[in-house]
C-alpha atoms as a PDB file:
ATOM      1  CA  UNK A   1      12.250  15.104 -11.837  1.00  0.00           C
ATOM      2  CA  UNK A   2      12.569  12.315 -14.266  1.00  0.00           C
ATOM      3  CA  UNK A   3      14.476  13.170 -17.752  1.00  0.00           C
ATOM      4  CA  UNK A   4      11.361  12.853 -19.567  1.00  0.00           C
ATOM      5  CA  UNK A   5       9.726  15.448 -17.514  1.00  0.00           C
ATOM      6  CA  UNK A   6      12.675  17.827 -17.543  1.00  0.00           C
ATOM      7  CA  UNK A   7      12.193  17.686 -21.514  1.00  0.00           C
ATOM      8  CA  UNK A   8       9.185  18.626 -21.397  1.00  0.00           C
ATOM      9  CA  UNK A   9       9.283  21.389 -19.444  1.00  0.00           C
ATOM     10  CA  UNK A  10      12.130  22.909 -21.299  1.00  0.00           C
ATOM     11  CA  UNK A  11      10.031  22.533 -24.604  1.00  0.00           C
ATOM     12  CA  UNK A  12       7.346  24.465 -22.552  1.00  0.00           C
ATOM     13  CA  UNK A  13       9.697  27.340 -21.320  1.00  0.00           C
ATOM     14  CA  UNK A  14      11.489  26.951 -25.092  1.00  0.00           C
ATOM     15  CA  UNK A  15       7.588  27.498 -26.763  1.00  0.00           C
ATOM     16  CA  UNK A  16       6.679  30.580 -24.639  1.00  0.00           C
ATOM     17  CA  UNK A  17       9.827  32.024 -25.368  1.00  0.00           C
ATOM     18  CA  UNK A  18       9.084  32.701 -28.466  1.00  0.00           C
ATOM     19  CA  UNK A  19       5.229  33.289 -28.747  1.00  0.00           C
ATOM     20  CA  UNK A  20       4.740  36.742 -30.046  1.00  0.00           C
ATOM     21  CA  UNK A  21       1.390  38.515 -30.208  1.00  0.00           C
ATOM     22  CA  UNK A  22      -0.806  37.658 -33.466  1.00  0.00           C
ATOM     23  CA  UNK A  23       2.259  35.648 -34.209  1.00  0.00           C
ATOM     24  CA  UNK A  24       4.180  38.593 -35.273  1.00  0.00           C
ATOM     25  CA  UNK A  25       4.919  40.925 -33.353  1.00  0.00           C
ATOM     26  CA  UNK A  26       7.152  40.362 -29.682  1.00  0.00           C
ATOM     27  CA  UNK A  27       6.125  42.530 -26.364  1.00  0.00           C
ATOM     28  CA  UNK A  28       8.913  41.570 -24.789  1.00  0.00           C
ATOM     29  CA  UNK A  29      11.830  44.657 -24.571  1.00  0.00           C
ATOM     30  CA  UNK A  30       8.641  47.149 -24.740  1.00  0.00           C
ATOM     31  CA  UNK A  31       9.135  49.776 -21.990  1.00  0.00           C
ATOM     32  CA  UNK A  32       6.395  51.975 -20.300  1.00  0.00           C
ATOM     33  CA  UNK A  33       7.822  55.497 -18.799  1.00  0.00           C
ATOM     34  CA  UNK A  34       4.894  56.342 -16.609  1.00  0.00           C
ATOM     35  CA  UNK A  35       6.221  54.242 -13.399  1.00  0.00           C
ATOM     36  CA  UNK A  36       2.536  54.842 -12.099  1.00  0.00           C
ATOM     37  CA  UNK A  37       1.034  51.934 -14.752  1.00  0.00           C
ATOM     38  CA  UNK A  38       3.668  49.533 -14.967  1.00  0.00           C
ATOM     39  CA  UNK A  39       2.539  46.927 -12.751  1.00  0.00           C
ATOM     40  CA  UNK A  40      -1.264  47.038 -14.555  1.00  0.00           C
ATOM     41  CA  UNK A  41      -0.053  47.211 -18.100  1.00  0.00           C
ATOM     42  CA  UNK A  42       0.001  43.463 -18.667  1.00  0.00           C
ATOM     43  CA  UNK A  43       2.263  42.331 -22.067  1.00  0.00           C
ATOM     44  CA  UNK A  44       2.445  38.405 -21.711  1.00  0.00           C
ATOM     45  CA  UNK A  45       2.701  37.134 -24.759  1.00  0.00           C
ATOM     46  CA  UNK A  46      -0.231  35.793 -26.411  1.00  0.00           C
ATOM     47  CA  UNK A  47      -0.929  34.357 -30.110  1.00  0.00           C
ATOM     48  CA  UNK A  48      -4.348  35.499 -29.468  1.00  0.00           C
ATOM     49  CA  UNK A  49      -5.095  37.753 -26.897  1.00  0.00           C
ATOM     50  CA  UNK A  50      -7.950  36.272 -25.152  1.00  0.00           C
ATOM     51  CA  UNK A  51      -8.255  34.764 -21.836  1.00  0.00           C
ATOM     52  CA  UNK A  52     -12.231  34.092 -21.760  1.00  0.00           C
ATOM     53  CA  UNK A  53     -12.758  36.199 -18.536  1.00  0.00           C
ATOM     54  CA  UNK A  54     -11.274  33.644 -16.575  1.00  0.00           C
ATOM     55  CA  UNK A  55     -10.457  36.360 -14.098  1.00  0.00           C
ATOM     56  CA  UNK A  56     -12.924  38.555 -14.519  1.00  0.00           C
ATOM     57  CA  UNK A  57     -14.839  38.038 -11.018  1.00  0.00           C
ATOM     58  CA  UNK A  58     -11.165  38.673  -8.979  1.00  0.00           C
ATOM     59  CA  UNK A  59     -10.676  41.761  -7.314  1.00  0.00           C
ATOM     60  CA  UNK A  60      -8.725  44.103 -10.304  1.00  0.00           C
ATOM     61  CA  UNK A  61      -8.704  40.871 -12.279  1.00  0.00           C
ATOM     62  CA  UNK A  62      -8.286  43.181 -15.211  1.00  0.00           C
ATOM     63  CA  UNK A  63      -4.698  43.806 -14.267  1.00  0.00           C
ATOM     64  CA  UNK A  64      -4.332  40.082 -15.525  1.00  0.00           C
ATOM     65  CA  UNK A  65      -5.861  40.497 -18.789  1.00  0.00           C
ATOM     66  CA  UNK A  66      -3.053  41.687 -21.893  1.00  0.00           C
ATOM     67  CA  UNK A  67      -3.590  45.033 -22.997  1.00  0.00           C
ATOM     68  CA  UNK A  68      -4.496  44.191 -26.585  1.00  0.00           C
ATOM     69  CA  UNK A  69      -7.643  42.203 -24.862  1.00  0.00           C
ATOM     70  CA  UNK A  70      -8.601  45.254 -23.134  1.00  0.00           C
ATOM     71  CA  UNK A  71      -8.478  46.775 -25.658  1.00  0.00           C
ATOM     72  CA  UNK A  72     -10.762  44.983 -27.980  1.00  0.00           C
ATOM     73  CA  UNK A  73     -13.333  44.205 -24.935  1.00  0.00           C
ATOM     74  CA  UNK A  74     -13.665  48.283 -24.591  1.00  0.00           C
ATOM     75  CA  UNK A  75     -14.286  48.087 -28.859  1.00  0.00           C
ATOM     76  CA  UNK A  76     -17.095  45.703 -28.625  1.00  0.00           C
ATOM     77  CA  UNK A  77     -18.900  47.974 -25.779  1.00  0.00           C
ATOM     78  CA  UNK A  78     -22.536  48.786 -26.799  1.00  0.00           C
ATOM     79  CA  UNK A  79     -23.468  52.248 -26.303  1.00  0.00           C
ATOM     80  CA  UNK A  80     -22.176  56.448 -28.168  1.00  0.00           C
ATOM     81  CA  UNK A  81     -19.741  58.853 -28.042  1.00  0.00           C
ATOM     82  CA  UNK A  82     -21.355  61.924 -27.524  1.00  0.00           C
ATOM     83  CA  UNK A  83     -19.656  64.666 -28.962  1.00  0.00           C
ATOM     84  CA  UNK A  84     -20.653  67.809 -30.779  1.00  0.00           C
ATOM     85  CA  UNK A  85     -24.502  66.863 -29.884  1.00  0.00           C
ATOM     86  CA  UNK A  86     -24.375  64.106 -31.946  1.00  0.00           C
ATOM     87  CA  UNK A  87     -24.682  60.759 -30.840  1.00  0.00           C
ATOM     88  CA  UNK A  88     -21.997  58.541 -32.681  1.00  0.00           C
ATOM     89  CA  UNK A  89     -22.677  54.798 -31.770  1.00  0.00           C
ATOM     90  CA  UNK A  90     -19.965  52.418 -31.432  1.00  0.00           C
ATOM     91  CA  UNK A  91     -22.767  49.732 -31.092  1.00  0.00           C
ATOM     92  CA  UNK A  92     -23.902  47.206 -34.182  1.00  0.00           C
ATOM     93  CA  UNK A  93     -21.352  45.644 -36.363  1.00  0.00           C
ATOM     94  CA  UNK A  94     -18.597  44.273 -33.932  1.00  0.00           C
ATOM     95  CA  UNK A  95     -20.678  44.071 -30.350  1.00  0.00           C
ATOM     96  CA  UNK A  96     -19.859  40.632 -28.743  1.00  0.00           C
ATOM     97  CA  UNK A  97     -17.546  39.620 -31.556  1.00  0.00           C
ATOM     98  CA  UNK A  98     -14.431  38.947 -30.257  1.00  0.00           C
ATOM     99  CA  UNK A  99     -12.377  37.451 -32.718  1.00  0.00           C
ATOM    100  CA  UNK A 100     -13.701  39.607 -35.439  1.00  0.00           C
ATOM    101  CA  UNK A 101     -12.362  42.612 -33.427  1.00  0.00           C
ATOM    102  CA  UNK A 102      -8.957  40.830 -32.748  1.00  0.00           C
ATOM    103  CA  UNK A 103      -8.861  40.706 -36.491  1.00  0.00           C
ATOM    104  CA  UNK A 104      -9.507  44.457 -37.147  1.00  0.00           C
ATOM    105  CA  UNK A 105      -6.958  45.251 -34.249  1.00  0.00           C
ATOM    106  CA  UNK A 106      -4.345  42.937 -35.908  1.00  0.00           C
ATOM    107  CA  UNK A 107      -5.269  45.051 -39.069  1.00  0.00           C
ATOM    108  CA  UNK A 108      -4.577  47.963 -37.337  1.00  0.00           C
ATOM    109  CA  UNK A 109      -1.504  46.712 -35.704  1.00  0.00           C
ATOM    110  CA  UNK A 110      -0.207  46.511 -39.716  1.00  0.00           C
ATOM    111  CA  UNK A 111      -0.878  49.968 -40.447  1.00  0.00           C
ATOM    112  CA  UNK A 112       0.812  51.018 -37.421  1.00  0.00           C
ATOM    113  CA  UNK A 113       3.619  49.200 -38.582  1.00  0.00           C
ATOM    114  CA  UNK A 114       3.649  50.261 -42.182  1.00  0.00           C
ATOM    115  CA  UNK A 115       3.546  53.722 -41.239  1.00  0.00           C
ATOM    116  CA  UNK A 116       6.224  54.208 -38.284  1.00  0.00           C
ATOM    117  CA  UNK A 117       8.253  51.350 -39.076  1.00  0.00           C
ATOM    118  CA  UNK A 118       7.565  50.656 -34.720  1.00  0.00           C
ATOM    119  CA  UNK A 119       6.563  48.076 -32.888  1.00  0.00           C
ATOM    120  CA  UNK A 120       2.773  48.622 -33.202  1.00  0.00           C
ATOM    121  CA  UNK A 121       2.511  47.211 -29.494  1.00  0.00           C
ATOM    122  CA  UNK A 122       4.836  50.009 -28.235  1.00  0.00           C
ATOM    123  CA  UNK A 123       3.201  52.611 -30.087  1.00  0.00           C
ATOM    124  CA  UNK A 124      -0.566  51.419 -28.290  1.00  0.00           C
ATOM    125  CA  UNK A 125       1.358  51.323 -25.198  1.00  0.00           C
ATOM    126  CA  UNK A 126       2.520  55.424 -25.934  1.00  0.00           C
ATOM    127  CA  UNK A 127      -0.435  56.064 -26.263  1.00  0.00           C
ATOM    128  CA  UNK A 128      -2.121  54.460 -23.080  1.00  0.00           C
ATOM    129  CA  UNK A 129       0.442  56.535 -21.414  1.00  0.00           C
ATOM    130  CA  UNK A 130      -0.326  59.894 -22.750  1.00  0.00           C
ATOM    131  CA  UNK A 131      -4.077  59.368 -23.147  1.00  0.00           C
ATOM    132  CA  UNK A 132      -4.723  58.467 -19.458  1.00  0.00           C
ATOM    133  CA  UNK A 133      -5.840  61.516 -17.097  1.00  0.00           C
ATOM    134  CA  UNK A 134      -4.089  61.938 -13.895  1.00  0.00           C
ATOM    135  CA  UNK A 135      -6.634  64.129 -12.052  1.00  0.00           C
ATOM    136  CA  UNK A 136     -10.749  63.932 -12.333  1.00  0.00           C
ATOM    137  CA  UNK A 137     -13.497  65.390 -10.286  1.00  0.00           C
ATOM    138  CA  UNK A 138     -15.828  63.317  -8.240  1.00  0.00           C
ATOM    139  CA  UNK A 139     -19.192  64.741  -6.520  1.00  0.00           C
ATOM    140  CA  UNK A 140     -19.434  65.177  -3.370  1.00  0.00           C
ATOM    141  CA  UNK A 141     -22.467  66.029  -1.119  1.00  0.00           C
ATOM    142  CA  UNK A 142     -22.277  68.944   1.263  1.00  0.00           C
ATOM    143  CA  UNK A 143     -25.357  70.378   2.913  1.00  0.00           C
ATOM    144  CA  UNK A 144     -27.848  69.414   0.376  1.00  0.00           C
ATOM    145  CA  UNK A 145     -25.719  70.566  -2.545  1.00  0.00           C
ATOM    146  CA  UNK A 146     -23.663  68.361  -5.052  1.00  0.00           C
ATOM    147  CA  UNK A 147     -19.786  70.133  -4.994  1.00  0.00           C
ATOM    148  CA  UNK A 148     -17.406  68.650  -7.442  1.00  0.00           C
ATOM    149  CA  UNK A 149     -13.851  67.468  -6.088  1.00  0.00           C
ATOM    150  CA  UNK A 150     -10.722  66.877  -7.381  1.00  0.00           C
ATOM    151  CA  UNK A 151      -9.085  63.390  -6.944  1.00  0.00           C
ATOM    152  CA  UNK A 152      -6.217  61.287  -7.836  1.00  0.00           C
ATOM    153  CA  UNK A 153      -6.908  58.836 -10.377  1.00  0.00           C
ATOM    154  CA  UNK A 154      -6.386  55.545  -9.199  1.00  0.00           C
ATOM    155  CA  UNK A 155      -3.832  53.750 -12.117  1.00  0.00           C
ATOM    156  CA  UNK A 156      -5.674  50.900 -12.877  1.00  0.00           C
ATOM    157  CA  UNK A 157      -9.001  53.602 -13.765  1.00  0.00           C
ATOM    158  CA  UNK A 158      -6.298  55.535 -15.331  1.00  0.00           C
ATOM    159  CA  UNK A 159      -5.462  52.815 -17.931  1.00  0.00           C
ATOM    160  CA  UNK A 160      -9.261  52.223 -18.490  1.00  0.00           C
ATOM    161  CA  UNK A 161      -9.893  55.530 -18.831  1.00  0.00           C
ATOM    162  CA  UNK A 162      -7.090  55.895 -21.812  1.00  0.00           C
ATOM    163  CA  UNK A 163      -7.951  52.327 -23.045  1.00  0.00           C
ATOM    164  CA  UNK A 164     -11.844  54.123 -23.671  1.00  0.00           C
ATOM    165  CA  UNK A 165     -10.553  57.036 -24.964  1.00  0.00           C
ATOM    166  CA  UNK A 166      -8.793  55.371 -28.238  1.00  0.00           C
ATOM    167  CA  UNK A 167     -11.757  53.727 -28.905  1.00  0.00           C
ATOM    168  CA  UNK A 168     -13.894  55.849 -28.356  1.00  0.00           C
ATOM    169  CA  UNK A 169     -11.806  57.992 -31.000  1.00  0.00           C
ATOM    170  CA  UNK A 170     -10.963  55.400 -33.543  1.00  0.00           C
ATOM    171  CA  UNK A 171     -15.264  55.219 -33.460  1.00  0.00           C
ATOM    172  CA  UNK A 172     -15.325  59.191 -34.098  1.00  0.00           C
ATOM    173  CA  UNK A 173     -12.769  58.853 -36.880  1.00  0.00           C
ATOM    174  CA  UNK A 174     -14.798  56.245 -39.284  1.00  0.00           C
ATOM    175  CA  UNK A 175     -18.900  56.587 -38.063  1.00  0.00           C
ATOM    176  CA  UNK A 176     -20.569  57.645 -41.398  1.00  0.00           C
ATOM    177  CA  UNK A 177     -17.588  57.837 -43.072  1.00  0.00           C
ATOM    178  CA  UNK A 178     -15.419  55.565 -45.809  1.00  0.00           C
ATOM    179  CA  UNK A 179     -12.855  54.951 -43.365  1.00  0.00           C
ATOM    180  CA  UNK A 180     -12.128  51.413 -41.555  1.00  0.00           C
ATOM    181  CA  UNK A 181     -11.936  50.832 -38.261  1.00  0.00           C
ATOM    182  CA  UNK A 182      -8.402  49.469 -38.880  1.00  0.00           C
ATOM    183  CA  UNK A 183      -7.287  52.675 -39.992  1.00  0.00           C
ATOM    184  CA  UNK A 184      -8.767  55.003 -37.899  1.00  0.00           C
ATOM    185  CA  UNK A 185      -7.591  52.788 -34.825  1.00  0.00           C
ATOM    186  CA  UNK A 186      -4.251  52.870 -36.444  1.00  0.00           C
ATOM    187  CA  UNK A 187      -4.437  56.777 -37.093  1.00  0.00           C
ATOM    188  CA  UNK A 188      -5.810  57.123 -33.378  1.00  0.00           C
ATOM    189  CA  UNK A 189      -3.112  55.531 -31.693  1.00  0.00           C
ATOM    190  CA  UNK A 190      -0.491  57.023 -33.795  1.00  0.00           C
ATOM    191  CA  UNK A 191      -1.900  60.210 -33.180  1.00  0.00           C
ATOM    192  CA  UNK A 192      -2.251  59.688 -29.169  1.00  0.00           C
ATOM    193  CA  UNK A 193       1.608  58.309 -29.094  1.00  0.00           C
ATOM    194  CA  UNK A 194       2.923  61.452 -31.054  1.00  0.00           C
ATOM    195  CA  UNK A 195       0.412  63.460 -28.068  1.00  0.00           C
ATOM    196  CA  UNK A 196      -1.595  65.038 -31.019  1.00  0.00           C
ATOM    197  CA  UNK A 197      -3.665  67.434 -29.183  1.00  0.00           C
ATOM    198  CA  UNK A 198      -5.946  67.754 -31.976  1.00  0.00           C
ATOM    199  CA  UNK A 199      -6.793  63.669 -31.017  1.00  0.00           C
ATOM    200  CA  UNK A 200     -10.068  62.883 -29.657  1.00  0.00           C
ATOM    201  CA  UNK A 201      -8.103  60.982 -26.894  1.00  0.00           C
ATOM    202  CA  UNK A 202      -5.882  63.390 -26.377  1.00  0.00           C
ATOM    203  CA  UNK A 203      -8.247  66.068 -26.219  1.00  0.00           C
ATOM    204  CA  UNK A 204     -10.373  64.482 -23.517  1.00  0.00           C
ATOM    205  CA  UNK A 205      -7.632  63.556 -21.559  1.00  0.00           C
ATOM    206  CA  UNK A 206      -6.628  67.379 -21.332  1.00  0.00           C
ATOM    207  CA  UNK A 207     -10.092  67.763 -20.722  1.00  0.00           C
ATOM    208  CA  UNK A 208     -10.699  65.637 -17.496  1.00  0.00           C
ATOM    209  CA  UNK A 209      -7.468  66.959 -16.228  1.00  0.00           C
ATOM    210  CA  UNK A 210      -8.309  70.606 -16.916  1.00  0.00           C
ATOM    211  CA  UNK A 211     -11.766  70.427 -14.942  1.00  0.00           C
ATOM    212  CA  UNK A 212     -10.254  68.886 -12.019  1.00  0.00           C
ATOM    213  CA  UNK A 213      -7.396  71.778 -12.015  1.00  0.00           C
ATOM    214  CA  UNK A 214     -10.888  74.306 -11.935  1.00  0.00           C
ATOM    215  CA  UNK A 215     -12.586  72.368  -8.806  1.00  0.00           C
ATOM    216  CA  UNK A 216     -11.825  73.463  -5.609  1.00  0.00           C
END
């Protein structure tokens, strides 16, 4: 390697070093307790946290994507939260919109930081970990009836399933009300890091697991 290559390589390795997420805030050092979702918790760093789907048609490409891109690809989801028989849509404003929901995440991300003086990216990762189930029920056919099952939760569905769950809530927290996505995001994961049970994405967590403890 000529000495003009070997420059700029090291000015690569030298730039990466110190990209930090939205430019401010630094994944690396962040540590994940449950062993089971290490390896699909993805924290490269990223100024902005989108890869354009570029592995979306691999087999668990998703493993590839960062977490804060997950993230904001489960916010833009058309579609409701059902809860209480009301149908709370998380459809409309930010569907499709991907750097306007980076921005409202980086928002968030502040408030997080204003209020538990934390790495906001450590606190989302808490709360992945606490807010994704362990155990769920899956139907099974047996002699022309539909029996419910209990199963393992593979991890990768696991993070999905906790990665839905916050947004899902931080939707519950400000539909119809005068309260920004932002800061019920921010409120949401702080809430689901602390393992509020009170939480929406707490709450359903318990709630998967508890079913699957009552099937056979």
């Amino acid at each position: 390697m000529t000495t003009e290559k070997a420059q700029i390589v090291e000015q690569k390795v030298d730039y990466f070093a110190n990209v930090k997420i939205f430019d401010k805030w630094d994944p690396r050092g962040i540590t994940v307790e449950d062993p089971g979702l290490i390896e699909y918790i993805n924290l490269q760093p990223r100024a902005i946290p989108h890869s354009f789907g570029r592995a979306g048609a691999k087999r668990f490409g998703k493993k590839h994507y960062n977490l804060i891109e997950r993230l904001a690809n489960d916010l833009m989801v058309t579609g409701h939260v059902k809860d209480s028989r009301i149908h709370k849509k998380t459809s409309g404003r930010d569907t499709g919109k991907k750097q306007t929901t980076l921005r409202l995440i980086r928002k968030g991300f502040e408030i997080i930081e204003k209020k538990t003086k934390q790495n906001p990216v450590q606190v989302l990762v808490n709360a992945v970990t606490n807010t994704s189930p362990r155990e769920e029920t899956t139907r099974i056919r047996q002699g022309g009836i539909i029996v419910h099952k209990a199963v393992d939760v593979a991890p990768q569905r696991r993070l999905d399933t906790a990665i839905r769950f916050i947004s899902h809530g931080a939707a519950q927290r400000c539909f119809k009300k005068r309260y920004t996505l932002p800061a019920a995001l921010a409120d949401e994961i702080i809430a689901a890091s602390n393992y509020d049970t009170k939480t929406y994405s707490v709450s359903k967590k318990e709630e998967t697991e508890r079913v699957a403890h009552s099937a056979p």
